[in-house]
Protein backbone atom coordinates (compact mmCIF):
# COMPACT_ATOMS: atom_id res chain seq x y z
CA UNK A 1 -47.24 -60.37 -22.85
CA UNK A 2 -46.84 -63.76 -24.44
CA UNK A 3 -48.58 -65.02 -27.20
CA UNK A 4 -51.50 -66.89 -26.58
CA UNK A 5 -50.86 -69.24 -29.16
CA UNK A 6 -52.42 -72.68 -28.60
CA UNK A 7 -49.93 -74.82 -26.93
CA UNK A 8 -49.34 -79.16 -26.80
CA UNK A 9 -49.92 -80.87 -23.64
CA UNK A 10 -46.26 -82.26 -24.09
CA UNK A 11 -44.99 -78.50 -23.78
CA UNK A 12 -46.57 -78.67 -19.87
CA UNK A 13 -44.97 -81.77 -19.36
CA UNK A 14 -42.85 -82.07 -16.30
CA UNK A 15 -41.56 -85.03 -14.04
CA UNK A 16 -40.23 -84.77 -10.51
CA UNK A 17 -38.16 -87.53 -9.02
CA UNK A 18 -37.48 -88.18 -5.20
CA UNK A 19 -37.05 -90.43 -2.90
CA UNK A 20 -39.03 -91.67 0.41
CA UNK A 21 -37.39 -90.21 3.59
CA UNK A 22 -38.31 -92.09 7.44
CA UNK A 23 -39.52 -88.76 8.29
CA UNK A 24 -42.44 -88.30 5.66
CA UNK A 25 -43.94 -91.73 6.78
CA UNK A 26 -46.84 -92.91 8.59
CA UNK A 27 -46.18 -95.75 11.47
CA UNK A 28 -46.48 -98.13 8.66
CA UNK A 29 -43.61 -96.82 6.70
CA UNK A 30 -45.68 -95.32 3.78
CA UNK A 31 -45.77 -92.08 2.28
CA UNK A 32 -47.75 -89.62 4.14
CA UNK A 33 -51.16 -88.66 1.74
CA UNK A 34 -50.53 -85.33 2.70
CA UNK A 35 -46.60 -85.22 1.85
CA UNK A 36 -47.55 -87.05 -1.35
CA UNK A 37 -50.58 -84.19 -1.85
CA UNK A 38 -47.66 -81.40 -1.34
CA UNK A 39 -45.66 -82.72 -4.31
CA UNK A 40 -48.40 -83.29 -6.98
CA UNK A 41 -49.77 -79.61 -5.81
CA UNK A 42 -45.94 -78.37 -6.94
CA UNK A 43 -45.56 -80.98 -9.97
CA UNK A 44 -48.65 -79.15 -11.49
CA UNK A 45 -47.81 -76.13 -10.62
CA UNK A 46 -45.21 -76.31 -12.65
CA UNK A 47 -46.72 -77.73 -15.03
CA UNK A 48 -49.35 -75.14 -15.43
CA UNK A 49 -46.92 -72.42 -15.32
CA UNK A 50 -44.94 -73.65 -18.32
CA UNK A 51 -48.27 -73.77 -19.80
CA UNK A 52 -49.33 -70.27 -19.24
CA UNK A 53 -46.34 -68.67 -18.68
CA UNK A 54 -47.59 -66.74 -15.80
CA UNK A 55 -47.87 -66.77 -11.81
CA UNK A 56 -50.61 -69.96 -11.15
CA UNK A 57 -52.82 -70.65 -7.81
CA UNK A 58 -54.25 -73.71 -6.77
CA UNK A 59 -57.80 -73.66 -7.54
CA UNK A 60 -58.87 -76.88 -6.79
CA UNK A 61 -58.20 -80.66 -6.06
CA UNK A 62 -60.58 -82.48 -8.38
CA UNK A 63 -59.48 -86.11 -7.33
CA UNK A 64 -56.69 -87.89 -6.02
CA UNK A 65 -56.50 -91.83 -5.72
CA UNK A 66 -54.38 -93.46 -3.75
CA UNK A 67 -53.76 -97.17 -5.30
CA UNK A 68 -50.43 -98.19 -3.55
CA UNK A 69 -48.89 -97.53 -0.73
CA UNK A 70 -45.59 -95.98 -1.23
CA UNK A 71 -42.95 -97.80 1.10
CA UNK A 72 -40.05 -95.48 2.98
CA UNK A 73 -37.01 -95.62 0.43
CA UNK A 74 -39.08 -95.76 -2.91
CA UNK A 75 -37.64 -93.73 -5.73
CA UNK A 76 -41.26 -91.42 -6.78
CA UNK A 77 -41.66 -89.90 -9.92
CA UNK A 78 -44.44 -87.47 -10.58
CA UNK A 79 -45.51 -86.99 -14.23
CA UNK A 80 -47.66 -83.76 -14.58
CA UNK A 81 -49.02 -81.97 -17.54
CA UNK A 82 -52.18 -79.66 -18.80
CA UNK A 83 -55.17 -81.72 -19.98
CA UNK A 84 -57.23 -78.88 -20.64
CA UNK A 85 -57.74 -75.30 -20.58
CA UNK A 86 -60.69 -72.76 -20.01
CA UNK A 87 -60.23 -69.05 -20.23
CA UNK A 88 -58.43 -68.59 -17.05
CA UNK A 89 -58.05 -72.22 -15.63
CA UNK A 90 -55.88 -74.98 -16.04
CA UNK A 91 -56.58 -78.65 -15.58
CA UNK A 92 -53.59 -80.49 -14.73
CA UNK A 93 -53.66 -84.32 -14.44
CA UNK A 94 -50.33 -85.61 -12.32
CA UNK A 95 -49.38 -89.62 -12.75
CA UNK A 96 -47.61 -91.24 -9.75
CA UNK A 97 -45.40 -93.78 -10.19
CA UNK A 98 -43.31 -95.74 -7.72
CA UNK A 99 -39.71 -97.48 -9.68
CA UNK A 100 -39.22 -101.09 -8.27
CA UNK A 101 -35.54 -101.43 -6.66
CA UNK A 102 -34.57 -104.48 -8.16
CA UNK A 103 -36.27 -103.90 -11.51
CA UNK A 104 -36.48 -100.65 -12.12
CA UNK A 105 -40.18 -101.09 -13.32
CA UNK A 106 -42.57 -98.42 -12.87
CA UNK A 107 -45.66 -99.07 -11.15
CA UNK A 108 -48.63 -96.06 -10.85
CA UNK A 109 -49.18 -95.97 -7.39
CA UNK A 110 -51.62 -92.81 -7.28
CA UNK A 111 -52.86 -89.88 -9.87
CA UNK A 112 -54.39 -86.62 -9.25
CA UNK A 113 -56.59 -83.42 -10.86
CA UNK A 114 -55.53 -80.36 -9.76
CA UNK A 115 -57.34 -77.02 -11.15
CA UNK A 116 -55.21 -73.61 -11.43
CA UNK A 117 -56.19 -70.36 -12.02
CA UNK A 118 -53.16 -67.76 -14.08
CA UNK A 119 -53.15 -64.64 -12.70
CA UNK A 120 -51.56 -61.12 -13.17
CA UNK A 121 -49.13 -59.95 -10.45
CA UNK A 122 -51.75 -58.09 -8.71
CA UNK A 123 -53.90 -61.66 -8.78
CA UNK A 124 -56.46 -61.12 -11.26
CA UNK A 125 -56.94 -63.76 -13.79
CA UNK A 126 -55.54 -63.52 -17.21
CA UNK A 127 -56.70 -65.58 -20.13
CA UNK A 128 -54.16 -68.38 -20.98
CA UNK A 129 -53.30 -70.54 -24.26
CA UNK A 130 -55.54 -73.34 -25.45
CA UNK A 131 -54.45 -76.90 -25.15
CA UNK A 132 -53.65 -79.17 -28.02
CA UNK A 133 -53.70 -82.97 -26.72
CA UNK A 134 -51.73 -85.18 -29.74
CA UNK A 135 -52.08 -88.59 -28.07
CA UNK A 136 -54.84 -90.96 -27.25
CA UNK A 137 -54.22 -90.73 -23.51
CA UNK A 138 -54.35 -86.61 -23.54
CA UNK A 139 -57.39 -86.66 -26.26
CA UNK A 140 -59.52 -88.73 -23.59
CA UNK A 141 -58.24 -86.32 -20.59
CA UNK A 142 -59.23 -83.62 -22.45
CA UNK A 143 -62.36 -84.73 -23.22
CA UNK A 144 -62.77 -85.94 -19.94
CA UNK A 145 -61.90 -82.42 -18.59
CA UNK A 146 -65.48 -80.52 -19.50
CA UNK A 147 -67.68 -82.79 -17.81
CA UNK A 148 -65.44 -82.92 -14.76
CA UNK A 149 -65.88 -78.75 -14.64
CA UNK A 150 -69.42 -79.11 -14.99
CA UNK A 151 -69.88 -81.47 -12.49
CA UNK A 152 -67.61 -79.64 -9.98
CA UNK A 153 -70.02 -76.34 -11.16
CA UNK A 154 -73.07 -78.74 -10.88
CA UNK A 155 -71.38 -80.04 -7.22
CA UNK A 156 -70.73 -76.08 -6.27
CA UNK A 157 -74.01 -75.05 -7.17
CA UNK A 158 -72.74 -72.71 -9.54
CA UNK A 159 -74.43 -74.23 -12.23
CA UNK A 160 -78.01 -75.72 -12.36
CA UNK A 161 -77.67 -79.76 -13.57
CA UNK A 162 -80.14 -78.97 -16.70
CA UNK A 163 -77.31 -76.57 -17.98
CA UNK A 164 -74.48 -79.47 -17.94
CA UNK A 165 -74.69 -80.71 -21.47
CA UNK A 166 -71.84 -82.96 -21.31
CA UNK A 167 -72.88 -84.49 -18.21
CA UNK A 168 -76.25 -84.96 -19.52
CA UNK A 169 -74.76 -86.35 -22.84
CA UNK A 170 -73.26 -89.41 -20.65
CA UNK A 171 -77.30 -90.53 -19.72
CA UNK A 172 -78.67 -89.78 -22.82
């Protein structure tokens, strides 16, 4: 078994490129939200499986915003990578950005928080590497990342609200 040395969030990182197809479009000639769902749920996949090295499972989907429509033809890339780690899970926060034709300017036109579990061949979950974020943006997501678990434990009712100490550290 690998190491379970503590890894950077850059390791994770991974970026998908595609374009828009007519038949992965609603009648208004955007992106399907599910068809768009489909390829962040693969981009962090990926990303999580660089990160532990091992077969990953799609725990949960923690939030997805759609801010743009994304127009038949459109050139999307998908910019995943591990914000955070805990024991056996993986957060993994995906970017979506939409290049302009003429321009070739990026514009974020959506961003997601998909939760993976690592598991063993036989599916049971295996402890993976700790996360090191190095930049502003992945030192806020990873902070971030503990008081979105507790409030998806709080939301679950797998964990009573008095025991959330970040959450509670937000009203305090």
């Amino acid at each position: 078994m690998e190491s379970l040395q503590p890894k950077t969030a850059k390791e994770s990182l991974t970026l998908l490129s595609d374009i828009v197809m007519p038949g992965e479009t609603n009648p208004l000639n955007s992106l399907f939200g599910g068809e768009l769902l489909a390829r962040m749920d693969r981009a962090c996949s990926i990303a999580a499986r660089r990160h532990s090295r091992s077969i990953v499972v799609t725990a949960s989907v923690n939030h997805v915003a759609f801010v743009k429509p994304i127009p038949v033809g459109s050139v999307v890339t998908l910019e995943a990578k591990v914000t955070r780690t805990f024991n056996t899970s993986l957060e993994v926060f995906v970017d979506v950005w939409n290049e302009e034709r003429k321009t070739g300017n990026k514009i974020k036109v959506s961003e997601g928080i998909y939760t993976f579990v690592a598991v063993d061949e036989t599916g049971k979950p295996i402890v993976v590497p700790e996360i090191i974020p190095e930049t502003d943006l992945e030192k806020e997501r990873f902070e971030g990342a503990l008081r979105r678990k507790q409030l998806s434990l709080v939301l679950s009712q797998r964990m009573h609200p008095q025991e959330a100490n970040e959450l509670k550290k937000l009203f305090d």
